[in-house]
Protein backbone atom coordinates (compact mmCIF):
# COMPACT_ATOMS: atom_id res chain seq x y z
CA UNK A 1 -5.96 17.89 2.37
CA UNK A 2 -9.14 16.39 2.83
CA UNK A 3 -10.80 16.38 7.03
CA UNK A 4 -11.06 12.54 6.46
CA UNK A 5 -9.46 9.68 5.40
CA UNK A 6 -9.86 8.09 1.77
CA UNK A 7 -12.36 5.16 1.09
CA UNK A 8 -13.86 5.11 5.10
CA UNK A 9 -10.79 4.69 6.51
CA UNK A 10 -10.24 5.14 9.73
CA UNK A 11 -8.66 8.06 11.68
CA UNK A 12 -6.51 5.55 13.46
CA UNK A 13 -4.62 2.88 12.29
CA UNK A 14 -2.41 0.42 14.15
CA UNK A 15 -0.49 -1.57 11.44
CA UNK A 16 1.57 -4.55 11.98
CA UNK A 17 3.08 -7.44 10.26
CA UNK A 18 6.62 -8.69 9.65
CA UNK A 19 9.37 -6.86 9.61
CA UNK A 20 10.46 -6.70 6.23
CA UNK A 21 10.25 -4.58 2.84
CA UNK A 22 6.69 -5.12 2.60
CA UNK A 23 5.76 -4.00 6.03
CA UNK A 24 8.37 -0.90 5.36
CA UNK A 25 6.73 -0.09 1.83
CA UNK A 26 2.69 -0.85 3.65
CA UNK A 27 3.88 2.51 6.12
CA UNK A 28 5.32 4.12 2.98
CA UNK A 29 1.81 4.07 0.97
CA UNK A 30 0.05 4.96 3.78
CA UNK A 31 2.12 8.34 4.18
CA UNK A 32 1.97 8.83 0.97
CA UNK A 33 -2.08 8.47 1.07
CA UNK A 34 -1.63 11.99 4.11
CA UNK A 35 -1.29 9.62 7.23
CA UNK A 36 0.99 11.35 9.99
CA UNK A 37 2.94 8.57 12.08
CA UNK A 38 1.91 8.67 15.84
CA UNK A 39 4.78 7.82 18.40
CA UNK A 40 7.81 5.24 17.62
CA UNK A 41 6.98 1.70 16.31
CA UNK A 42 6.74 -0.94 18.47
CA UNK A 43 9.11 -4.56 17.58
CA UNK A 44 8.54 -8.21 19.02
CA UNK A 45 10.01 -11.15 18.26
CA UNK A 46 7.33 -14.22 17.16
CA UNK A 47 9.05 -17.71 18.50
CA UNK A 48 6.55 -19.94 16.96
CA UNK A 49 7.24 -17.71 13.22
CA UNK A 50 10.79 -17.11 13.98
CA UNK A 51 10.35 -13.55 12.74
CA UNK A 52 10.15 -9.94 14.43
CA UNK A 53 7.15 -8.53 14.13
CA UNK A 54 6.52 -4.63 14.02
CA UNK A 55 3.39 -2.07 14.93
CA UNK A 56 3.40 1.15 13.81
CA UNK A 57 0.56 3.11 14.80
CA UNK A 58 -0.84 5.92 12.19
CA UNK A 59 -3.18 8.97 12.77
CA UNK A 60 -4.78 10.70 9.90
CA UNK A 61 -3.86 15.02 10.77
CA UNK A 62 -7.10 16.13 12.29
CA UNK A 63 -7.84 19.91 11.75
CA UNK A 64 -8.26 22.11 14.97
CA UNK A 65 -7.94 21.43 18.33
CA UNK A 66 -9.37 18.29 20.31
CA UNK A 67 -11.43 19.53 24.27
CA UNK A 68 -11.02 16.80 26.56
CA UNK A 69 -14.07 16.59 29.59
């Protein structure tokens, strides 16, 4: 697996939208692309859409170990 992302993307991705197929198969092509899902997603529910709305944050695997200071 490549040490980056594909096309500049970035190492972290928060992606949200409405919950629904789409948003379901948008997490499915980015797992398929090698993105590793970081914690559990997130749900609210938009009054003024009348829709939930989900967040699912995504980490590309880094190689190694991170040092904190």
């Amino acid at each position: 697996m490549p040490s980056s992302p594909p096309n500049g993307l970035p190492v972290y991705r928060l992606i949200t939208g409405k919950d629904d197929a789409s948003f379901c198969q948008r997490i499915s092509e980015i797992l398929a692309l090698g993105y590793q899902l970081h914690g559990s997603p997130s749900v609210t529910f938009d009054n003024s859409k009348g829709h939930v709305v989900a967040a699912q944050a995504v980490l590309w695997p880094v190689h190694g170990t991170a040092t904190r200071s």
